[in-house]
Protein backbone atom coordinates (compact mmCIF):
# COMPACT_ATOMS: atom_id res chain seq x y z
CA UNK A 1 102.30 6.73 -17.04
CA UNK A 2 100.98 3.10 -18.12
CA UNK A 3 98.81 2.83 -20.91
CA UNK A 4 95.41 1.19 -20.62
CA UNK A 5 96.44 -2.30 -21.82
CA UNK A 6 99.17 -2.69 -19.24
CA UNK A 7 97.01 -1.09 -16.34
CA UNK A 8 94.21 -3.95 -17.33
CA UNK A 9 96.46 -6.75 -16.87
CA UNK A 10 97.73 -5.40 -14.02
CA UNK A 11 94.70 -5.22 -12.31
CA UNK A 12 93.61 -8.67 -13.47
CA UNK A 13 96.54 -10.03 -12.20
CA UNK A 14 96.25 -8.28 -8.74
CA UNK A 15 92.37 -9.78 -8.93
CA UNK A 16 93.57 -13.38 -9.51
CA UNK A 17 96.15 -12.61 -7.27
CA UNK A 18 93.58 -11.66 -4.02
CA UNK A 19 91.13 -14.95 -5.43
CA UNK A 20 94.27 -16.88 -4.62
CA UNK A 21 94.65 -15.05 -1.00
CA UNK A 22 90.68 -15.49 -0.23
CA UNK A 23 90.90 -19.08 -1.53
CA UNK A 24 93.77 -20.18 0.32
CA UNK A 25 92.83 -18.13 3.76
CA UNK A 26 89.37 -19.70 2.98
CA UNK A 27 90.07 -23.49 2.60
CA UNK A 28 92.76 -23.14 6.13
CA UNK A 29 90.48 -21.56 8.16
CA UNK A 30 87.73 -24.56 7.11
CA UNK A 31 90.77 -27.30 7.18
CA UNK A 32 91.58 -26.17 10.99
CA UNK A 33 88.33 -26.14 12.11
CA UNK A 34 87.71 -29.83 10.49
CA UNK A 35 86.81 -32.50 12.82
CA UNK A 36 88.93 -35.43 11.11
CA UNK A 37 91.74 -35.77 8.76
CA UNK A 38 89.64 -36.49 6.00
CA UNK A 39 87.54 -32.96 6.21
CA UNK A 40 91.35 -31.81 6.25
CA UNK A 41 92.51 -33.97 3.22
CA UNK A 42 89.35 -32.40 1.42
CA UNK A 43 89.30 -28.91 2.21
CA UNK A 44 92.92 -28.92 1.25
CA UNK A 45 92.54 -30.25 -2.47
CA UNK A 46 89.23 -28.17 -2.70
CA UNK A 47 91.48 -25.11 -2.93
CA UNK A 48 94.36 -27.12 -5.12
CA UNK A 49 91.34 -27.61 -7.11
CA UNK A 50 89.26 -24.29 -7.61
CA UNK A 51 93.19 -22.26 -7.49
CA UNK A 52 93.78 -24.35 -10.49
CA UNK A 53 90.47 -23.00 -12.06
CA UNK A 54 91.37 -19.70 -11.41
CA UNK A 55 94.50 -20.36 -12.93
CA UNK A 56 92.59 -21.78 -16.09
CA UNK A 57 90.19 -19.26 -16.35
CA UNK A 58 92.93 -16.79 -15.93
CA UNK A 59 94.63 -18.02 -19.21
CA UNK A 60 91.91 -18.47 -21.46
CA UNK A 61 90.95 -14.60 -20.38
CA UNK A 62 94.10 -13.50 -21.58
CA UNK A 63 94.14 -15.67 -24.47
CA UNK A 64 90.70 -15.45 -25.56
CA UNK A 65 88.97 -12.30 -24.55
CA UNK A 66 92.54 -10.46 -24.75
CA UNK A 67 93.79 -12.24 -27.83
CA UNK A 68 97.18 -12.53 -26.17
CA UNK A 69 100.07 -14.56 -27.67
CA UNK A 70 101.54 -17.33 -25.68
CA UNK A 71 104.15 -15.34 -23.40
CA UNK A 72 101.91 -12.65 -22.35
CA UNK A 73 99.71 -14.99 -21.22
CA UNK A 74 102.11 -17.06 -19.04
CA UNK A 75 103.86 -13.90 -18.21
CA UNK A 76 100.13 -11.88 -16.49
CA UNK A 77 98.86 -15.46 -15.74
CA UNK A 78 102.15 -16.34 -13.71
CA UNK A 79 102.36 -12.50 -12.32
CA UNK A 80 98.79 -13.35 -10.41
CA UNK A 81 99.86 -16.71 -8.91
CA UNK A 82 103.14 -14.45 -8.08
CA UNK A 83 100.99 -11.82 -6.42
CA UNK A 84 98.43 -14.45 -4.83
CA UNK A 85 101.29 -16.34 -3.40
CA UNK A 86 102.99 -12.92 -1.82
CA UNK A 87 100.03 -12.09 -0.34
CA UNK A 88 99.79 -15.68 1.52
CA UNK A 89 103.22 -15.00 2.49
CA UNK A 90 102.24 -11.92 4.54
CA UNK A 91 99.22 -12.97 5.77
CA UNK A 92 101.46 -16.42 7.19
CA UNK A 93 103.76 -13.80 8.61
CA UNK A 94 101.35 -11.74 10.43
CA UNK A 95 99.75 -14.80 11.48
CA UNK A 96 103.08 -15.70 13.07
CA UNK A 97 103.76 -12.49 14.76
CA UNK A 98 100.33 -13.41 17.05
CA UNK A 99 101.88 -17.08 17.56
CA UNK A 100 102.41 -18.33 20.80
CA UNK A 101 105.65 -19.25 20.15
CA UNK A 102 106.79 -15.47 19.23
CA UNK A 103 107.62 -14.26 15.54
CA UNK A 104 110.50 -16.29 13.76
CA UNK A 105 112.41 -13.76 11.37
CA UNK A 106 112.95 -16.63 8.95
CA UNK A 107 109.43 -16.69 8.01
CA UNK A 108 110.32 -13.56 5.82
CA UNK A 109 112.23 -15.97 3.82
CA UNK A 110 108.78 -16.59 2.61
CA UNK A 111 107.66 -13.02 0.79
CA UNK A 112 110.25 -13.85 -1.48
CA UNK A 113 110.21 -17.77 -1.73
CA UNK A 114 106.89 -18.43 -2.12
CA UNK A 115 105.98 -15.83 -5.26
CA UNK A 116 109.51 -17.79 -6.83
CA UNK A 117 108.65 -21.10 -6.11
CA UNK A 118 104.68 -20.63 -7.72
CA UNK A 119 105.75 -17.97 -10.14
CA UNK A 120 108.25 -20.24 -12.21
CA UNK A 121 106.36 -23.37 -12.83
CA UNK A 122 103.19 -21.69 -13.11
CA UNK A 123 104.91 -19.29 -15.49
CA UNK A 124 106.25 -23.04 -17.57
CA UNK A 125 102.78 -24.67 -17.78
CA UNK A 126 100.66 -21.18 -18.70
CA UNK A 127 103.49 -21.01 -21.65
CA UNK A 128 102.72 -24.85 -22.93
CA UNK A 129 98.96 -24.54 -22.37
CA UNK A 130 98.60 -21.69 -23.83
CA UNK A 131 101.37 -22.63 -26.78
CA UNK A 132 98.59 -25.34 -27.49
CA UNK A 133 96.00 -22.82 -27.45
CA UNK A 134 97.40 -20.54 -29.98
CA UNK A 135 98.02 -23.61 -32.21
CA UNK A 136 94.55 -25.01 -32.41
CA UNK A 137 93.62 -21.57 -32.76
CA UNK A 138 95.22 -21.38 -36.07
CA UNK A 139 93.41 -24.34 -37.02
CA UNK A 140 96.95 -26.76 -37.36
């Protein structure tokens, strides 16, 4: 069985991880139904913008309020982008199987792309930021 400590992260990462899902489900359903390119451009960057607070306030949880070092952090911080960008992939993939052009199998490329392709930089800059946390933490 998990202990408590790794079933909280868990479940904080699975939260950020459905805020990224609602976000990004969100901001395309209110970018399609735009009347210009602009509304587009804006709804767009709106979710760039408020994912990258969640990613921010997902970081400073760990590293404040759960006293984390630097690699935990990135680790559960880039674990939520992982599961928030998996669950875009499947909700793009069962939006494709309604598509009238049919379901394309490659699309399944994505359930495993997508988490990567988030995961690993997101994984790089939670490391640094929070790297920078623990040092002005110490007081250096």
């Amino acid at each position: 069985m998990m202990d408590e400590g790794r079933k909280s992260w868990m479940r904080t990462a699975i939260l950020v991880g459905v805020l990224y899902l609602v976000v990004g489900i969100a901001s395309s359903t209110l970018a399609g139904a735009a009347a210009s390119n602009q509304m587009r451009s804006f709804w767009r960057m709106f979710a760039f913008v408020i994912s990258g607070v969640v990613f921010v306030a997902h970081i400073g949880y760990e590293h404040f309020r759960l006293r984390n070092t630097a690699r935990p952090t990135a680790w559960h911080a880039s674990v939520g982008v992982a599961f928030g960008a998996f669950a875009l992939a499947l909700a793009a993939n069962i939006h494709d199987l309604g598509s009238a052009s049919g379901y394309r199998p490659r699309m399944l490329i994505a359930l495993v792309a997508w988490p990567l392709l988030t995961a690993v930089p997101a994984f790089i800059v939670a490391l640094v930021l929070a790297a920078v946390l623990g040092v002005k933490r110490l007081g250096v």
